[in-house]
Protein backbone atom coordinates (compact mmCIF):
# COMPACT_ATOMS: atom_id res chain seq x y z
CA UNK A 1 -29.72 4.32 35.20
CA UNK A 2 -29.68 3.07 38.70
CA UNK A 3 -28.08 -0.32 37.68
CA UNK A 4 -25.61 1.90 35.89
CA UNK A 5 -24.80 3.66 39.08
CA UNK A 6 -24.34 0.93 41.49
CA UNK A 7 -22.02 -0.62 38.92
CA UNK A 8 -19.87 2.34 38.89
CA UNK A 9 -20.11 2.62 43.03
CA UNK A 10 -19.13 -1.71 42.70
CA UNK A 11 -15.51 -0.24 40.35
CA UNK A 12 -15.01 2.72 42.22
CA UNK A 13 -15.22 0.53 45.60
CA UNK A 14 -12.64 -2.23 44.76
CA UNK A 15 -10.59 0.19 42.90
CA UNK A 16 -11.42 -0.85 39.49
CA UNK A 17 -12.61 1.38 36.11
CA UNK A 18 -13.05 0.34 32.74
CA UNK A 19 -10.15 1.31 31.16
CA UNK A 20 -9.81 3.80 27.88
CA UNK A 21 -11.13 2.65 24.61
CA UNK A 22 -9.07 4.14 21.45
CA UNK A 23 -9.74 3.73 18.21
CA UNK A 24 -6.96 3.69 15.38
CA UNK A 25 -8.42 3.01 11.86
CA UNK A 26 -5.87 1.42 8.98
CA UNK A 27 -6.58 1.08 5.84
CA UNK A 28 -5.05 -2.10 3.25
CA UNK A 29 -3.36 -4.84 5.94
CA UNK A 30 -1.25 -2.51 7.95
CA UNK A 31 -3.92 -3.30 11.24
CA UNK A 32 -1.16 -6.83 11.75
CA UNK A 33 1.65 -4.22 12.69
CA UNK A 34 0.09 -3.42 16.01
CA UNK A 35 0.76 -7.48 17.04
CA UNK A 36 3.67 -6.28 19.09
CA UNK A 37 2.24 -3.01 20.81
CA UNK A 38 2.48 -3.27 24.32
CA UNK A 39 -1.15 -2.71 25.69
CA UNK A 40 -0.60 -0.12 29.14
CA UNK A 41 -2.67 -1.15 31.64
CA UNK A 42 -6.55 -1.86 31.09
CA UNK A 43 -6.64 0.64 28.17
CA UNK A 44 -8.80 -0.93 25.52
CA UNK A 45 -7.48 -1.09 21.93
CA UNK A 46 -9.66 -1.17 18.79
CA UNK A 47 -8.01 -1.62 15.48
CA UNK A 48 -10.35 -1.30 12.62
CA UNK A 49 -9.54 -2.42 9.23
CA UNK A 50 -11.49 0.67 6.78
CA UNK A 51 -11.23 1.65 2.91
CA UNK A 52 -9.40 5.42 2.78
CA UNK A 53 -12.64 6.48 1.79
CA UNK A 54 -14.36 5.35 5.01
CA UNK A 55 -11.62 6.94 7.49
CA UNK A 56 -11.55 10.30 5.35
CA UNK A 57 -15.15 10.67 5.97
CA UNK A 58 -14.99 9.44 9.66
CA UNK A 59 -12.11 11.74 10.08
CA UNK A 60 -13.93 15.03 9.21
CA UNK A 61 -17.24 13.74 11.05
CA UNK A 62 -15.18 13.45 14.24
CA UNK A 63 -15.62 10.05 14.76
CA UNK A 64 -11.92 9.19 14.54
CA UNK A 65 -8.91 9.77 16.16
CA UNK A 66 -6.07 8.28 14.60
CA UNK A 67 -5.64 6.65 11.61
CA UNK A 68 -3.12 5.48 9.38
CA UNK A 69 -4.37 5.98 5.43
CA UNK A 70 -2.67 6.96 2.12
CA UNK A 71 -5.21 10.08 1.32
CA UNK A 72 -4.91 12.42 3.85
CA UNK A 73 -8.05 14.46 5.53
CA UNK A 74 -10.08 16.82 3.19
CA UNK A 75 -9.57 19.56 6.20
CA UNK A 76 -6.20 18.83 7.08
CA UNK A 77 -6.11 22.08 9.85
CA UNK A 78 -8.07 19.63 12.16
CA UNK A 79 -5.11 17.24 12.35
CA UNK A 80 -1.42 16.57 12.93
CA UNK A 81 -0.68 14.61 9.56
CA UNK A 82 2.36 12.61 9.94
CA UNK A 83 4.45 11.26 6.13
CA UNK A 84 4.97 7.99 7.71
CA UNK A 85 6.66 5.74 4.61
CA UNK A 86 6.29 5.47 1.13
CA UNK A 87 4.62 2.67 -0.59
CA UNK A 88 4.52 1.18 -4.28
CA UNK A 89 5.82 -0.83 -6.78
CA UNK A 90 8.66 -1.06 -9.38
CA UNK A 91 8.33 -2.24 -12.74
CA UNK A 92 11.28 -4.58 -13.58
CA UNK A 93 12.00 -6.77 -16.04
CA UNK A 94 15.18 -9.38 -17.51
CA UNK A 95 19.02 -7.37 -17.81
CA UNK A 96 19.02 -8.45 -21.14
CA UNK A 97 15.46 -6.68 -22.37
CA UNK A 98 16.02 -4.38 -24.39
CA UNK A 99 13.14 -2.05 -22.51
CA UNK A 100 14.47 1.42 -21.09
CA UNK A 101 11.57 3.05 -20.08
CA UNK A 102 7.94 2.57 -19.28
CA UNK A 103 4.74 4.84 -19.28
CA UNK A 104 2.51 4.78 -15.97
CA UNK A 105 -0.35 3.49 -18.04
CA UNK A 106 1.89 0.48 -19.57
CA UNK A 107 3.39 -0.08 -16.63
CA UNK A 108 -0.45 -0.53 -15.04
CA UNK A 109 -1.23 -2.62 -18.12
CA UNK A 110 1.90 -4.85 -17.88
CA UNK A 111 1.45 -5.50 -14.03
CA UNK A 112 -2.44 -6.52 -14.67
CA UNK A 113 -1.12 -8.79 -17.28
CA UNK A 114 -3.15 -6.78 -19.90
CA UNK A 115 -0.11 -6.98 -22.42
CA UNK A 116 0.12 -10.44 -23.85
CA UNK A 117 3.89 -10.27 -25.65
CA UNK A 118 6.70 -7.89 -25.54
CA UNK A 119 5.92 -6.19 -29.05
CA UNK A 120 4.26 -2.93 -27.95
CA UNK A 121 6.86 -2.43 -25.79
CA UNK A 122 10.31 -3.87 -26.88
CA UNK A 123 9.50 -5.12 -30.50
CA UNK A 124 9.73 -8.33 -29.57
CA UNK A 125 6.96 -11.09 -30.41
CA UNK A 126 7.59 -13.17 -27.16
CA UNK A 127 4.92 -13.35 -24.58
CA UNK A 128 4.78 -11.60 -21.35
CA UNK A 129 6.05 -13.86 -18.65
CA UNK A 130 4.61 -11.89 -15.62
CA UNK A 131 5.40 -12.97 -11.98
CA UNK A 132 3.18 -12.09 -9.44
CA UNK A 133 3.36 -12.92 -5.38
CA UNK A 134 0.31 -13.76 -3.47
CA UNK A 135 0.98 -10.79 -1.62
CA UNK A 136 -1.29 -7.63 -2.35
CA UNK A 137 0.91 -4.18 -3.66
CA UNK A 138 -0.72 -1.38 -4.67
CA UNK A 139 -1.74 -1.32 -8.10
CA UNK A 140 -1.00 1.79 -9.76
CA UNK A 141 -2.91 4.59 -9.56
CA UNK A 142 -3.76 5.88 -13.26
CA UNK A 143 -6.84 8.10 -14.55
CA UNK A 144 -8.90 6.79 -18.10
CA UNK A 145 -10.78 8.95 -19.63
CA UNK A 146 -13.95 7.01 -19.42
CA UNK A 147 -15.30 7.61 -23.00
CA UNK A 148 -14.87 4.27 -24.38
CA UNK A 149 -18.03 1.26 -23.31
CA UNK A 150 -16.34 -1.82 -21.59
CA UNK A 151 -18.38 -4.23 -24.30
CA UNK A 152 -19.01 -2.90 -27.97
CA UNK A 153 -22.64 -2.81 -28.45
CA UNK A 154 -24.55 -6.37 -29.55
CA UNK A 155 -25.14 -6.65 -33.31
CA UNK A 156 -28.71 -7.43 -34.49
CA UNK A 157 -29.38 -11.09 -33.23
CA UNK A 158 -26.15 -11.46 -32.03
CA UNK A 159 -23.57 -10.68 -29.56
CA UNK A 160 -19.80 -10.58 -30.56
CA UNK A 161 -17.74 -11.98 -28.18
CA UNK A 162 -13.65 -11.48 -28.00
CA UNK A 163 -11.35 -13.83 -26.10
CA UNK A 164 -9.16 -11.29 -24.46
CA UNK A 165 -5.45 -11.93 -24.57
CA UNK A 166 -3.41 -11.57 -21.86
CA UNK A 167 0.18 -12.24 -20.23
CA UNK A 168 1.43 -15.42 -18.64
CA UNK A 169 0.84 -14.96 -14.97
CA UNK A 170 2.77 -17.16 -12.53
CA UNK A 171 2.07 -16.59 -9.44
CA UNK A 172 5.31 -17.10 -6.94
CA UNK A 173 5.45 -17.55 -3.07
CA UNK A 174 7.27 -14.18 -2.44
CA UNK A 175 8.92 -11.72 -3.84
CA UNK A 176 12.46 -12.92 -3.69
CA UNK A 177 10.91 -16.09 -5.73
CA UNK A 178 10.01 -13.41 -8.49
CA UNK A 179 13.34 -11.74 -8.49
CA UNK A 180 14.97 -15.37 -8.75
CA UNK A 181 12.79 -16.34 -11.82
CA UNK A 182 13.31 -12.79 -13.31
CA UNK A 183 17.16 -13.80 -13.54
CA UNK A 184 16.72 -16.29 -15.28
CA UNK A 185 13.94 -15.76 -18.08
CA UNK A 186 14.52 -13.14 -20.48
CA UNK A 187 10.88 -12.95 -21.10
CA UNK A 188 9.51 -12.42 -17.79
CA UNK A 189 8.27 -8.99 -15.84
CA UNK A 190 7.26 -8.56 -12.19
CA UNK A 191 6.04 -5.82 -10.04
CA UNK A 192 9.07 -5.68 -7.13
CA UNK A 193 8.30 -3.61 -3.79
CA UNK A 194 10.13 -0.41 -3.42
CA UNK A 195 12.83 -1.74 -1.01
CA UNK A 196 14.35 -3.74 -4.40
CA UNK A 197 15.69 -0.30 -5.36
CA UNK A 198 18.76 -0.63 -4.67
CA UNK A 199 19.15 -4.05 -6.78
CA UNK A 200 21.25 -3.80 -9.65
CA UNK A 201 21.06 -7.88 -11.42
CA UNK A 202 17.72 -7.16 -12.94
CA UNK A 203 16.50 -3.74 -14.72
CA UNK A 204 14.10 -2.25 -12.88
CA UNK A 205 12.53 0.39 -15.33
CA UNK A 206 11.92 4.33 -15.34
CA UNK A 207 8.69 5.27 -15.13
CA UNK A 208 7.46 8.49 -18.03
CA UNK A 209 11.09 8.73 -17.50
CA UNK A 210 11.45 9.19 -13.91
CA UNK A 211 14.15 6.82 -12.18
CA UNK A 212 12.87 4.50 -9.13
CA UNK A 213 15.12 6.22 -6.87
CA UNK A 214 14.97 6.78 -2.74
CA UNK A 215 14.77 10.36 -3.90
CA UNK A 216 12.33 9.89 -6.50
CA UNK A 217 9.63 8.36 -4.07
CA UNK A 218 9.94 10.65 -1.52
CA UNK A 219 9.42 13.74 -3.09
CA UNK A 220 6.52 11.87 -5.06
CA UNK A 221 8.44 12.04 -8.41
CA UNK A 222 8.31 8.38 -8.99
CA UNK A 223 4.80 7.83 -10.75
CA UNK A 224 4.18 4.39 -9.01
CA UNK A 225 4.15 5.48 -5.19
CA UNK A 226 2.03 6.96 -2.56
CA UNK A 227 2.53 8.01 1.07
CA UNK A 228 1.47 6.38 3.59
CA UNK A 229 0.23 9.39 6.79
CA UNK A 230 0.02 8.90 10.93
CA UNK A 231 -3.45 11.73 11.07
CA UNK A 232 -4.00 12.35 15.03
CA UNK A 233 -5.90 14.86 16.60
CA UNK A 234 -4.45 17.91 17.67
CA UNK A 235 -5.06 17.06 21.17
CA UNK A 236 -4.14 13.86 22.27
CA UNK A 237 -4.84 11.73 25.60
CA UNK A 238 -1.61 10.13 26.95
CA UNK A 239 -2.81 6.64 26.38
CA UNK A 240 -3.11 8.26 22.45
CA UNK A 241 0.36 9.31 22.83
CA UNK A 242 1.49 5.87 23.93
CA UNK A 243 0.28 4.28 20.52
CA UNK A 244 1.70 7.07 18.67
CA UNK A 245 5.09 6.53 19.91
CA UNK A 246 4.91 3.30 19.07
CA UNK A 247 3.63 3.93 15.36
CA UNK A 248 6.90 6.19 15.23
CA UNK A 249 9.18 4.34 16.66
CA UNK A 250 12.13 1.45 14.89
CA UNK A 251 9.56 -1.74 15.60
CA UNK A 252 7.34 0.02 13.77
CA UNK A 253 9.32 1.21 10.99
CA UNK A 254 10.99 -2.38 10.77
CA UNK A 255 7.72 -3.71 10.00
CA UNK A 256 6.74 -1.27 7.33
CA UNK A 257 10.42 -2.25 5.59
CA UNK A 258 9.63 -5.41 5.82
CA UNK A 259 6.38 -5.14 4.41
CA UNK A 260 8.26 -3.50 1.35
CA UNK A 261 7.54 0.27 2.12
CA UNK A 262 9.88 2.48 2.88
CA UNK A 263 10.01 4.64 6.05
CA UNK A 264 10.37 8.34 5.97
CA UNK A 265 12.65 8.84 8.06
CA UNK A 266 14.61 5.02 7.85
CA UNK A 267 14.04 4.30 11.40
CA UNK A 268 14.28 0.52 10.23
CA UNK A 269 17.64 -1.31 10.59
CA UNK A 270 18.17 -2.27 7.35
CA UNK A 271 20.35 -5.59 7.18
């Protein structure tokens, strides 16, 4: 205690304090978009990289802050929750297929290459040419009704085993790669972030009907998207309001664009 004292007499004498130490938790990758934040002063910055299920519960423990996470808080008076962008992933496929639409659970199937040819889907007996980017988009989120065992059970003195079929997945450096290679092949299929909506050379495919419009994934129509939400306290220090000025502001949003995810409220300049 005394050691902690005389430190404290040593910073207050020559005029220098520890600084603040925030927290701000993000879940997926989005913890690289603070690269260009401009630190004030001494204040001490911790970005932590958590699962959404790790900063909900942190959240309503009070052991967090700020946080930028797809699920917002379970007791969301606590908070100021922020709709920050919108993030997901468009099914889309040759001009010339002659697919219109696409169920959510398809569409989840196709993307995890769990559909080997086009028949199911198009009537067609070619196989499913599926490019992917190294990238990570959100899968789609889809419920099963958990009634069915992964394996059948073994037989007596034996154990079946069944080679799975699956798509053709070729993996691409990015996703203009993918859209380049979807012009071309009539049998391919990629998963294309949600800034490709306005592109018109390839079909990108309605979803249990619903088109992938700007409209559509804001209001949450579009079965393939989630929000992405700024949660802050209700109180907030000033060096907290520096860092959430910058989380709202065009840098920010440029990012998030770039990134494939759409802002809210387009800060972005979109070129």
């Amino acid at each position: 205690m005394k050691i902690c004292l005389l430190t404290l007499a040593i910073l207050l004498s020559t005029g220098k304090l520890p600084g603040e130490e925030l927290q701000i938790a993000c879940f997926n990758h989005f913890t690289s978009f603070f690269r260009e934040f401009q630190r004030p002063g001494d204040m001490i910055l911790s970005i932590r990289k958590m699962t959404e299920e790790e900063i909900g519960k942190q959240l309503e423990d009070g052991k967090l802050r700020l946080a930028l996470t797809a699920q917002p808080p379970s007791l969301p008076d606590r908070f100021n929750i922020t709709e920050l962008a919108v993030t997901g992933v468009i099914p889309a496929v040759h001009p010339e297929n002659p697919l219109k639409n696409i169920s959510s659970e398809n569409a989840r199937r196709l993307l995890e290459a769990e559909i080997p040819n086009w028949h199911p889907l198009n009537g067609q007996q070619a196989k499913v040419h599926l490019y992917r980017t190294a990238s990570a988009l959100p899968s789609p989120q889809t419920l099963g009704c958990g009634k069915h065992p992964l394996h059948p059970p073994a037989e007596t003195g034996s154990i079946r085993k069944k080679t799975e079929q699956r798509a053709m997945v070729l993996q691409t450096e990015n996703h203009s790669k993918s859209f380049i290679l979807l012009f071309v092949d009539p049998d391919g299929a990629a998963g294309l972030p949600l800034t490709s909506y306005k592109e018109d050379r390839i079909k990108l495919l309605p979803v249990d009907g619903v088109a992938p419009t700007l409209e559509n994934f804001r209001n949450g129509a579009y079965p393939l998207v989630r929000k992405i939400y700024l949660v802050t306290a209700k109180q907030l220090t000033d060096s907290e309001k520096k860092i959430v000025s910058y989380i709202r502001s065009k840098a920010f949003a440029a990012q998030i664009y770039a990134d494939g995810a759409l802002p809210i409220e387009q800060k972005a300049e979109i070129k």
